[in-house]
N, C-alpha and C. Protein backbone atom coordinates (compact mmCIF):
# COMPACT_ATOMS: atom_id res chain seq x y z
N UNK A 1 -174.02 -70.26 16.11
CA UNK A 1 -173.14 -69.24 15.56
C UNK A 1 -173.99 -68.04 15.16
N UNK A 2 -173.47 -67.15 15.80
CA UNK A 2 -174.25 -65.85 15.38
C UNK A 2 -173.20 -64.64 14.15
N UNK A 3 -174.08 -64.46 13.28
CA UNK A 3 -172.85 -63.33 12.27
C UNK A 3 -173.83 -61.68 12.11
N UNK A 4 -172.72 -60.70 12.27
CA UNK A 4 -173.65 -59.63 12.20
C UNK A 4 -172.96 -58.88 11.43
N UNK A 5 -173.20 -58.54 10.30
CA UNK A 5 -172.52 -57.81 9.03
C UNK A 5 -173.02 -55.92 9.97
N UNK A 6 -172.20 -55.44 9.25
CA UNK A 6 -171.78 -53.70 9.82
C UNK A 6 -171.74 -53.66 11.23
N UNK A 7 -171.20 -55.04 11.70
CA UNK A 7 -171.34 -54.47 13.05
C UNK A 7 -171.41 -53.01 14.04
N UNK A 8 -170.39 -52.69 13.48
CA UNK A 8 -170.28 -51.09 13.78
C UNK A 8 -170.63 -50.16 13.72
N UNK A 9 -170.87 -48.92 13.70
CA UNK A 9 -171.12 -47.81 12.83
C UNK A 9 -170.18 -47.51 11.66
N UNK A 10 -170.60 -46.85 10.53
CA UNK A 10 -169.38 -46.14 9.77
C UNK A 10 -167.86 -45.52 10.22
N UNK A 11 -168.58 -44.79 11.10
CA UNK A 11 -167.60 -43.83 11.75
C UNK A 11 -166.90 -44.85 13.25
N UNK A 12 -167.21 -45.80 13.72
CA UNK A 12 -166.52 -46.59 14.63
C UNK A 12 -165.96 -47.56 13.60
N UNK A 13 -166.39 -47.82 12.38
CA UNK A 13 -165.47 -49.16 11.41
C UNK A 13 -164.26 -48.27 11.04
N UNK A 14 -164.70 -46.96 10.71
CA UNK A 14 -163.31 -45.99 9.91
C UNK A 14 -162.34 -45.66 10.75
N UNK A 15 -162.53 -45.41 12.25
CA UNK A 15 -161.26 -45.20 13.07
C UNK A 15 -160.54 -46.54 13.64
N UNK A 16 -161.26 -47.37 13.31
CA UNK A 16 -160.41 -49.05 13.70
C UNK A 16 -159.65 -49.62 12.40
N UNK A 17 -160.28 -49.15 11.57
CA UNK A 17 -159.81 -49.38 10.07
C UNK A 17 -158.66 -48.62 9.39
N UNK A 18 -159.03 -47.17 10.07
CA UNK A 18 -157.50 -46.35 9.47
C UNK A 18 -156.50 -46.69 10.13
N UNK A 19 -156.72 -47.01 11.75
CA UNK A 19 -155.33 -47.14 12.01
C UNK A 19 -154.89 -48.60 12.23
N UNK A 20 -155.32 -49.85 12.46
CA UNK A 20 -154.81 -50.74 12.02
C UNK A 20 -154.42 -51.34 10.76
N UNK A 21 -154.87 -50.62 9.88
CA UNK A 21 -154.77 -51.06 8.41
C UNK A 21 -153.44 -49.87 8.03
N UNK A 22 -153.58 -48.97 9.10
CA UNK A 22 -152.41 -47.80 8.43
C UNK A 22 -150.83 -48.40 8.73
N UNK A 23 -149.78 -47.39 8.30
CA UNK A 23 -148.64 -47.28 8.46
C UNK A 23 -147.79 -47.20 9.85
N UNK A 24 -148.63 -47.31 10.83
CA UNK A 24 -148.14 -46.53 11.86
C UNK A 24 -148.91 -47.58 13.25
N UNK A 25 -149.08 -48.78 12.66
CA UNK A 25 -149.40 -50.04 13.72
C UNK A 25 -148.55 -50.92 14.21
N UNK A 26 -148.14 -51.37 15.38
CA UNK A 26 -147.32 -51.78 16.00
C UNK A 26 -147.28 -53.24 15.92
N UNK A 27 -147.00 -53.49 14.88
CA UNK A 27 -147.73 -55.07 14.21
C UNK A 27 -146.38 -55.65 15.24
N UNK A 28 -146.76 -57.11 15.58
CA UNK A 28 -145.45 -57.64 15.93
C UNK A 28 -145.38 -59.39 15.48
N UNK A 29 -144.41 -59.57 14.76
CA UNK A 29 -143.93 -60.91 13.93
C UNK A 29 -143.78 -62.51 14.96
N UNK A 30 -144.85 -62.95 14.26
CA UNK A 30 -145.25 -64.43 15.69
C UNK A 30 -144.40 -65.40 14.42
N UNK A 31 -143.79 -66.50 15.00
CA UNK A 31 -143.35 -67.25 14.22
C UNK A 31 -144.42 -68.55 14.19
N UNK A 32 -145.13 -68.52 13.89
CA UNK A 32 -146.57 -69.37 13.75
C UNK A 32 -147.41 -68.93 13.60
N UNK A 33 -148.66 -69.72 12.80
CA UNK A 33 -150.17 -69.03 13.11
C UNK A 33 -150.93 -69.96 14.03
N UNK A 34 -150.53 -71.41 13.71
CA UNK A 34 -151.90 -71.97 15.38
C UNK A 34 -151.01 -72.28 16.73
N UNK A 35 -149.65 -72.72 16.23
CA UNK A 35 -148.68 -73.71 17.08
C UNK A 35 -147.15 -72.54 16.45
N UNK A 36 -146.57 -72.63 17.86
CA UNK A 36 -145.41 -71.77 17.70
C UNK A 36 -144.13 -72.48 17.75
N UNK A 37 -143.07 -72.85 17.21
CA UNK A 37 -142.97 -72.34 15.62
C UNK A 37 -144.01 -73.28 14.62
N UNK A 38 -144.54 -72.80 13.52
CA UNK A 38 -144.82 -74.00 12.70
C UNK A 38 -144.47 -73.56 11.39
N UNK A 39 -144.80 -74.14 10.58
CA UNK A 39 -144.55 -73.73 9.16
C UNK A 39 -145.04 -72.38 8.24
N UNK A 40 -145.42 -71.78 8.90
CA UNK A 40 -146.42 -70.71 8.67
C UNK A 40 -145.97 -69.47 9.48
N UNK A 41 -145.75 -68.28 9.57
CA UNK A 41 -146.21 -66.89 10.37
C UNK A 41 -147.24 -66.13 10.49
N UNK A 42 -147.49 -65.04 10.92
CA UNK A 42 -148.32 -63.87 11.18
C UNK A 42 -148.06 -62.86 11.58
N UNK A 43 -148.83 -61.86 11.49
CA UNK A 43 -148.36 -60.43 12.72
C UNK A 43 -149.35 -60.20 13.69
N UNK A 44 -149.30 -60.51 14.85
CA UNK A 44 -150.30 -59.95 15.68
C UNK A 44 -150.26 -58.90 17.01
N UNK A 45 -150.94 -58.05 17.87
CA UNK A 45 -150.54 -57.31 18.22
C UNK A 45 -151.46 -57.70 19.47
N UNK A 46 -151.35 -57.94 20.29
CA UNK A 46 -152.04 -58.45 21.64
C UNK A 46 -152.86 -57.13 22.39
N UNK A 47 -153.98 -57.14 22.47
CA UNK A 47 -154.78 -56.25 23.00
C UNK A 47 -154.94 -56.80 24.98
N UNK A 48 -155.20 -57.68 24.78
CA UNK A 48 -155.42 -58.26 26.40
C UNK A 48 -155.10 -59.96 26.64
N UNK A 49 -154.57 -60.38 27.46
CA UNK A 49 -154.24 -61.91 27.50
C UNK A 49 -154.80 -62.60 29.23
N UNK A 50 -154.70 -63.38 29.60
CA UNK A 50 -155.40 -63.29 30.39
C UNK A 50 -154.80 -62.88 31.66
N UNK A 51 -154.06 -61.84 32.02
CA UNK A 51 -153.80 -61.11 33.06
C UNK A 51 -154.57 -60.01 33.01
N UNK A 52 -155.00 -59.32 31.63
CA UNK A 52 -155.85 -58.18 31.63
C UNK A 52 -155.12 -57.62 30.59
N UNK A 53 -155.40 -55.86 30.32
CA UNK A 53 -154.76 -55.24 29.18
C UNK A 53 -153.50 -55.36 29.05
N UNK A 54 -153.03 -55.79 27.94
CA UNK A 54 -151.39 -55.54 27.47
C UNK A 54 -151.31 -54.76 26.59
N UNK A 55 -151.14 -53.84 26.78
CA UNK A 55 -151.07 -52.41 25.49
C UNK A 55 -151.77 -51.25 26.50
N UNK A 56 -150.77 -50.10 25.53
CA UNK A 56 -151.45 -48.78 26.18
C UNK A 56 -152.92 -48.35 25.90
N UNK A 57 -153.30 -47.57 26.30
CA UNK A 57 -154.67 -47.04 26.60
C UNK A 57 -155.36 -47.07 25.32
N UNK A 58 -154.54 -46.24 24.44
CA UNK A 58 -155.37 -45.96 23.39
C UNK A 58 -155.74 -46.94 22.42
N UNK A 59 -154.70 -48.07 22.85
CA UNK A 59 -155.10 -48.92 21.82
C UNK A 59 -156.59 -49.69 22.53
N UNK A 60 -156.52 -49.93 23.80
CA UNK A 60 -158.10 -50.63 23.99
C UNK A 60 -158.99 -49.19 24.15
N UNK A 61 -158.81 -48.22 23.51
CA UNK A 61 -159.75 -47.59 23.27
C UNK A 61 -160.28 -47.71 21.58
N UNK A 62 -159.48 -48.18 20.90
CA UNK A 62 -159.28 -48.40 19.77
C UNK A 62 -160.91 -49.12 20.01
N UNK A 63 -160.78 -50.70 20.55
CA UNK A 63 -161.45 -52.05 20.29
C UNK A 63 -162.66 -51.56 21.23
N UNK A 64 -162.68 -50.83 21.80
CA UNK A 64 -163.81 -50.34 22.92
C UNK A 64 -165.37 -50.36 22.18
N UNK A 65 -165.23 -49.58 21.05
CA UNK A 65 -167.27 -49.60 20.25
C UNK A 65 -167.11 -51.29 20.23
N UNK A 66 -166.45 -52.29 19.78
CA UNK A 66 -166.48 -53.76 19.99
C UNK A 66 -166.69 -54.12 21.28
N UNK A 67 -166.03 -54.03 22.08
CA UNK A 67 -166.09 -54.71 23.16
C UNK A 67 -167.96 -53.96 23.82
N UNK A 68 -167.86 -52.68 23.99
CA UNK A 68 -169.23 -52.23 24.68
C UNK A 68 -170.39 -52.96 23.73
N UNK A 69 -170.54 -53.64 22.80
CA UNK A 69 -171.45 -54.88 22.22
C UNK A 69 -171.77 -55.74 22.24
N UNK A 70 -170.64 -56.24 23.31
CA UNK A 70 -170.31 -57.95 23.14
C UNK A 70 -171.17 -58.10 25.08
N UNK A 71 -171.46 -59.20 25.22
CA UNK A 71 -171.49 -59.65 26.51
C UNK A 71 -170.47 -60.91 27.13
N UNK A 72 -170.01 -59.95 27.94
CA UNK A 72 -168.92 -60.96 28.68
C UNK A 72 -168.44 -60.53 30.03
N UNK A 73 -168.36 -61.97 31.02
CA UNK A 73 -168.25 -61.13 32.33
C UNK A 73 -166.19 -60.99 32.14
N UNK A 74 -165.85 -61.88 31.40
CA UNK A 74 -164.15 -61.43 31.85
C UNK A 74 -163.24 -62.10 29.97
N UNK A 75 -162.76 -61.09 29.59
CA UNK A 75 -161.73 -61.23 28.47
C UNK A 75 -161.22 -62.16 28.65
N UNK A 76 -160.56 -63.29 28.02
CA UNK A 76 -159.44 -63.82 28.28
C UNK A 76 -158.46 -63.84 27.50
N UNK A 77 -158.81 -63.05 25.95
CA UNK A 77 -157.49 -62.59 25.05
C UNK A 77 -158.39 -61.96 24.10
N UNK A 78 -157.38 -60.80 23.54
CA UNK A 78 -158.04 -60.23 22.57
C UNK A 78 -156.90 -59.82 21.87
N UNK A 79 -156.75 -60.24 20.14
CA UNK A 79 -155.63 -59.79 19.64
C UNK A 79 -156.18 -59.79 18.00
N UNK A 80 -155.11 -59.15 17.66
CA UNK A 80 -155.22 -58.84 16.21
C UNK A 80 -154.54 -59.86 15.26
N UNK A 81 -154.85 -60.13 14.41
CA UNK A 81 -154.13 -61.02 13.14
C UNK A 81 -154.07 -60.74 12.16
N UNK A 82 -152.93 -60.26 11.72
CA UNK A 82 -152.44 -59.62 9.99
C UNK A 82 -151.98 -61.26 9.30
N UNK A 83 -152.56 -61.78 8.26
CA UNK A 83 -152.02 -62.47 7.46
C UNK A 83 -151.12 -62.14 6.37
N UNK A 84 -150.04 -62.25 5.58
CA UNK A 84 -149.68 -61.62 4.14
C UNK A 84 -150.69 -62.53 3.59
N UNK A 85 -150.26 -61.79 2.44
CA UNK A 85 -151.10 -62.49 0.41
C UNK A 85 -149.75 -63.50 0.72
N UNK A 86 -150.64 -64.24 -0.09
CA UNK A 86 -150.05 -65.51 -0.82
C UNK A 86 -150.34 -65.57 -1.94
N UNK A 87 -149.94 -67.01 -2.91
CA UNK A 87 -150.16 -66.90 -4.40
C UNK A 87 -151.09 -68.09 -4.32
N UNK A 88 -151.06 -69.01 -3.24
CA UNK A 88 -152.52 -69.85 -3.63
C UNK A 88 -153.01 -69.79 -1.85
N UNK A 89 -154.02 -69.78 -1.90
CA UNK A 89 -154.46 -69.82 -0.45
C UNK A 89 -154.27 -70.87 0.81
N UNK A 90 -154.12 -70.68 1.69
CA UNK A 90 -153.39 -71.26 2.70
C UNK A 90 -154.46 -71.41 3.92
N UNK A 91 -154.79 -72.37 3.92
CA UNK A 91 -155.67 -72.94 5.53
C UNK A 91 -154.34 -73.06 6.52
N UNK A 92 -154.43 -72.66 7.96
CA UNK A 92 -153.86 -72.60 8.96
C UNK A 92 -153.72 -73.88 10.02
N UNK A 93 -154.93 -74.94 9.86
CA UNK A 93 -154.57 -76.14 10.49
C UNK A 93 -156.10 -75.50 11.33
N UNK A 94 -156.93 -76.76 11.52
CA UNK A 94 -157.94 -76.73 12.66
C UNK A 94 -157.94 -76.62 13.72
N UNK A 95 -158.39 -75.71 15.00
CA UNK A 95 -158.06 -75.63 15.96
C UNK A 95 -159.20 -74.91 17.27
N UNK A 96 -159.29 -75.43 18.47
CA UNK A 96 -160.16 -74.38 18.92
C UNK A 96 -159.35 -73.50 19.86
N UNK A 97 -160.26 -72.15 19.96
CA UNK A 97 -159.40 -71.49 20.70
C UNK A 97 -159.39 -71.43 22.28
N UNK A 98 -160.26 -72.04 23.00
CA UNK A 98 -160.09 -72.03 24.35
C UNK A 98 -160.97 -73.03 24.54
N UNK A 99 -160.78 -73.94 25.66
CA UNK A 99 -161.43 -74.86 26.31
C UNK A 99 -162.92 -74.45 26.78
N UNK A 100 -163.42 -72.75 27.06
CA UNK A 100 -164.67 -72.81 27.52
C UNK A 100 -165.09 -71.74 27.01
N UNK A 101 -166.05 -70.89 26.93
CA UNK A 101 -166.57 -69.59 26.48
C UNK A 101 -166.85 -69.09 25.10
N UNK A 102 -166.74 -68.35 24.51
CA UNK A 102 -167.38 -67.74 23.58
C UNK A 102 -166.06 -66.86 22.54
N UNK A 103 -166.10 -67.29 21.49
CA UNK A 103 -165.09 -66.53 20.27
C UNK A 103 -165.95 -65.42 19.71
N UNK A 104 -165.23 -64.71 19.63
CA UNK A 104 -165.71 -64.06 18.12
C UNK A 104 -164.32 -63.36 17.38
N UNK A 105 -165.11 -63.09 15.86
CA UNK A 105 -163.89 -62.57 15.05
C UNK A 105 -164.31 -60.91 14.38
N UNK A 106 -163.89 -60.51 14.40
CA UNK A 106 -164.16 -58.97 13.66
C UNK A 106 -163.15 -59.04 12.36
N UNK A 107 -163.34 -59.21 11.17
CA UNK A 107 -162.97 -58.82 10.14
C UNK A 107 -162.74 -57.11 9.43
N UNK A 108 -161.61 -57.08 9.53
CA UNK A 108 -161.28 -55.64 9.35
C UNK A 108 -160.88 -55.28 7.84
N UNK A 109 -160.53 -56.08 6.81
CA UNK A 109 -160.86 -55.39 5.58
C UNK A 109 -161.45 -56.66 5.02
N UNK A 110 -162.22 -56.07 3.82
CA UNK A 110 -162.80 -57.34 3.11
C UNK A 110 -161.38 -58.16 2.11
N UNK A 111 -161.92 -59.09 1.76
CA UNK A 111 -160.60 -60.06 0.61
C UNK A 111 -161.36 -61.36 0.81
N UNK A 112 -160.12 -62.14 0.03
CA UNK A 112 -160.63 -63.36 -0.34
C UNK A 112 -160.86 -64.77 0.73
N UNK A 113 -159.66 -64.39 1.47
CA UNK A 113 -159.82 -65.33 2.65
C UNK A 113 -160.91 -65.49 3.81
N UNK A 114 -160.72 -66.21 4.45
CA UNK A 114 -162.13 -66.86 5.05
C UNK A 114 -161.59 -67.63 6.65
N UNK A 115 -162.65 -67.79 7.40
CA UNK A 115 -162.62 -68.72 8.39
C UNK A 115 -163.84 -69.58 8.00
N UNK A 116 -162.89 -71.00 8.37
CA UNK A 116 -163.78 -72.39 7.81
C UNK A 116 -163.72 -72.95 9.17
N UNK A 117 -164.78 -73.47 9.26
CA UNK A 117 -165.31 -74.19 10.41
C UNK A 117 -165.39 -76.14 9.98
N UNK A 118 -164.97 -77.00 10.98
CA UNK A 118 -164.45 -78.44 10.82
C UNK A 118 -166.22 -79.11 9.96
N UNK A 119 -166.85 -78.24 10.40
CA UNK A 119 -168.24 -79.18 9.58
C UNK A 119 -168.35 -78.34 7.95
N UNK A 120 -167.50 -77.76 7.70
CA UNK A 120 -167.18 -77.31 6.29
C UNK A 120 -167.81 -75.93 6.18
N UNK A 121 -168.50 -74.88 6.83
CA UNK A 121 -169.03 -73.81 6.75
C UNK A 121 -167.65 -72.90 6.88
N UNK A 122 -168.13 -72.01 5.82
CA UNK A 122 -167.32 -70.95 5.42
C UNK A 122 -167.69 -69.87 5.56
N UNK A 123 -166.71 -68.30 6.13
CA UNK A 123 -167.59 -67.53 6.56
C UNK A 123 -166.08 -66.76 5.87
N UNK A 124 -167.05 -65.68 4.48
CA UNK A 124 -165.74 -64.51 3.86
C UNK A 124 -165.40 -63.76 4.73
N UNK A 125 -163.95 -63.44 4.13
CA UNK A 125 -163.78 -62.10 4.95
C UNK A 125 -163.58 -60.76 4.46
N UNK A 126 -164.78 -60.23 5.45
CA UNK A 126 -165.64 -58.80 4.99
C UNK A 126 -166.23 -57.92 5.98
N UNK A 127 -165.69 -56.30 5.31
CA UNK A 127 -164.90 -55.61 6.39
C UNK A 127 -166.40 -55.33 7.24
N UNK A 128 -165.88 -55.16 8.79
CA UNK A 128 -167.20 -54.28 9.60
C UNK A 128 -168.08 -55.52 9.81
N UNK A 129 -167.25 -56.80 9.82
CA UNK A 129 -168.63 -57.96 10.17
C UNK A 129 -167.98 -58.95 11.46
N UNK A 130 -168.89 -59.51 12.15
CA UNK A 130 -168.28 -60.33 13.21
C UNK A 130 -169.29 -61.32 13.39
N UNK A 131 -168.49 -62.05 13.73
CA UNK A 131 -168.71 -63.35 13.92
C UNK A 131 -168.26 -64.17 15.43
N UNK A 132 -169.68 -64.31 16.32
CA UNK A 132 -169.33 -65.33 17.32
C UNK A 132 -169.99 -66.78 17.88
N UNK A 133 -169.05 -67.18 18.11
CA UNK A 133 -169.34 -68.61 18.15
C UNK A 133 -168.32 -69.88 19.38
N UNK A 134 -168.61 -70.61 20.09
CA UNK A 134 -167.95 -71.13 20.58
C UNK A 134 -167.06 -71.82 20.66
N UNK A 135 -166.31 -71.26 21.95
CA UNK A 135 -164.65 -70.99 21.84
C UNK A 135 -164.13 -72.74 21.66
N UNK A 136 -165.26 -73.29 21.53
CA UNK A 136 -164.33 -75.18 21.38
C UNK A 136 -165.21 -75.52 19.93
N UNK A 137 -165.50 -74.73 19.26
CA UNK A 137 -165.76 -75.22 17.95
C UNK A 137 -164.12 -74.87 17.24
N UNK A 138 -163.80 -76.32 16.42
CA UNK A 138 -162.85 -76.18 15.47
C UNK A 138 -163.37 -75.52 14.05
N UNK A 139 -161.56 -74.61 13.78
CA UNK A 139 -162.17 -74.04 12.66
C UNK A 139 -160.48 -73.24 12.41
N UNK A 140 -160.22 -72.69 11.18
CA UNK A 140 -159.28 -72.72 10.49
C UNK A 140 -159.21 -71.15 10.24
N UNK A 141 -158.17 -70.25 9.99
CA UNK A 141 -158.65 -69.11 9.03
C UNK A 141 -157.69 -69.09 7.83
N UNK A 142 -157.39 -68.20 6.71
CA UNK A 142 -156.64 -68.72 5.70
C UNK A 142 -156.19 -68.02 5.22
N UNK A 143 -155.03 -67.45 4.61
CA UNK A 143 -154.65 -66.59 4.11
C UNK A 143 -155.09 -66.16 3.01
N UNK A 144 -155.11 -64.51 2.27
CA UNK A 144 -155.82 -64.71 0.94
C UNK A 144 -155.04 -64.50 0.22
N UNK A 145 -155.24 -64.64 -1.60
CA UNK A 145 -154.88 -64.30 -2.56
C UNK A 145 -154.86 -62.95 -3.39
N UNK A 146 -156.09 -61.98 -3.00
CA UNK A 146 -156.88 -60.83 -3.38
C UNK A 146 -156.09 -59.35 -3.48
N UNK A 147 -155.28 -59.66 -2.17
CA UNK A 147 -155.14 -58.52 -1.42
C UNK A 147 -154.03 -58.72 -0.34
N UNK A 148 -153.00 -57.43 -0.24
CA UNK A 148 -151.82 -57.54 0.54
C UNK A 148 -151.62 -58.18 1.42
N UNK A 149 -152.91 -57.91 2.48
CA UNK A 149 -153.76 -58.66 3.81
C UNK A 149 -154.96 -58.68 4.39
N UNK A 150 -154.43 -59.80 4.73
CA UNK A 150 -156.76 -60.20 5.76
C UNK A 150 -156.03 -59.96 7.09
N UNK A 151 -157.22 -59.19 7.76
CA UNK A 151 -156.75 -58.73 9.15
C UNK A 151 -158.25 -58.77 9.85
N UNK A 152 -157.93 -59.50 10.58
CA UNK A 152 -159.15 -59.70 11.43
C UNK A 152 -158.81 -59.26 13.25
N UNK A 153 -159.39 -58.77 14.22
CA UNK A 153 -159.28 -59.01 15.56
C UNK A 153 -160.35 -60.39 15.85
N UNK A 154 -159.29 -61.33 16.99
CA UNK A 154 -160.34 -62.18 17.59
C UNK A 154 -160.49 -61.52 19.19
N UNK A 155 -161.40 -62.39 19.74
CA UNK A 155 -161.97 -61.77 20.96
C UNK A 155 -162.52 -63.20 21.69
N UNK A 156 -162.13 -63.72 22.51
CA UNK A 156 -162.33 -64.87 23.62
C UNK A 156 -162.71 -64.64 24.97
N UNK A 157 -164.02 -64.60 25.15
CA UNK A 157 -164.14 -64.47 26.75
C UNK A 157 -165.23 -65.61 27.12
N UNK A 158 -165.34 -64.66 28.64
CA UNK A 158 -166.70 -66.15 29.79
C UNK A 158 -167.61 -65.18 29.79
């Protein structure tokens, strides 16, 4: 597992940060967070799935200073995850995200919640940092208590 705090620049964390965190994001309401329906929701907004981009231009220009960092020969999903606050914190159920390749997570504001990994490692969530690691390690993320929402993008490729 590799973690790289500021991933970004200032000025590439502040234009991914104003507008997904702003008023004016095209959040869209999943009735689940690991398994659809389950007891739980989210908002997420699908950047690429594995046909290729789903969304207009500007938004994968949005994730672009991310992606030109990463090494990968082909995406196979890239999406966003808005959690709400809760009043006690909420693990999501263990899970991996793809049978082969490489995860990572970009944490987009800091708060209390976290992604926990099945051998008990905990990784906060805190803004401008990413985290990758492989796509068949189990691991959880959680809603926080702190703050309105934890919003992270994940990113899955080969």
């Amino acid at each position: 597992m590799n973690i790289y705090k500021n991933f970004l620049s200032k000025k590439e964390f502040k234009k991914i940060e104003s507008t997904i965190m702003g008023p004016y994001f095209p959040w869209y309401f999943n009735d689940g967070v690991n398994n659809l329906p389950d007891k739980y929701f989210q908002f997420n907004f699908l950047f690429v799935d594995e046909k290729g981009s789903n969304c207009a231009p500007q938004f994968m220009d949005l994730i672009h200073p991310i992606l030109s960092k990463l090494k990968y020969k082909k995406l196979t999903a890239v999406k966003a995850n808005l959690l709400t606050q809760t009043f006690e914190t909420i693990e999501h159920g263990m899970h991996a995200d793809k049978p082969r390749g490489t995860t990572c997570i970009f944490y987009v504001n800091k708060c209390n919640g976290y992604t926990k990994f099945k051998n008990g490692k905990k990784i906060k969530s805190e803004e401008n940092k990413l985290i990758e690691f492989n796509s068949q390690l189990e691991h959880t993320g959680s809603s926080c208590t702190d703050e309105k929402r934890r919003v992270v993008i994940n990113f899955n490729y080969v």
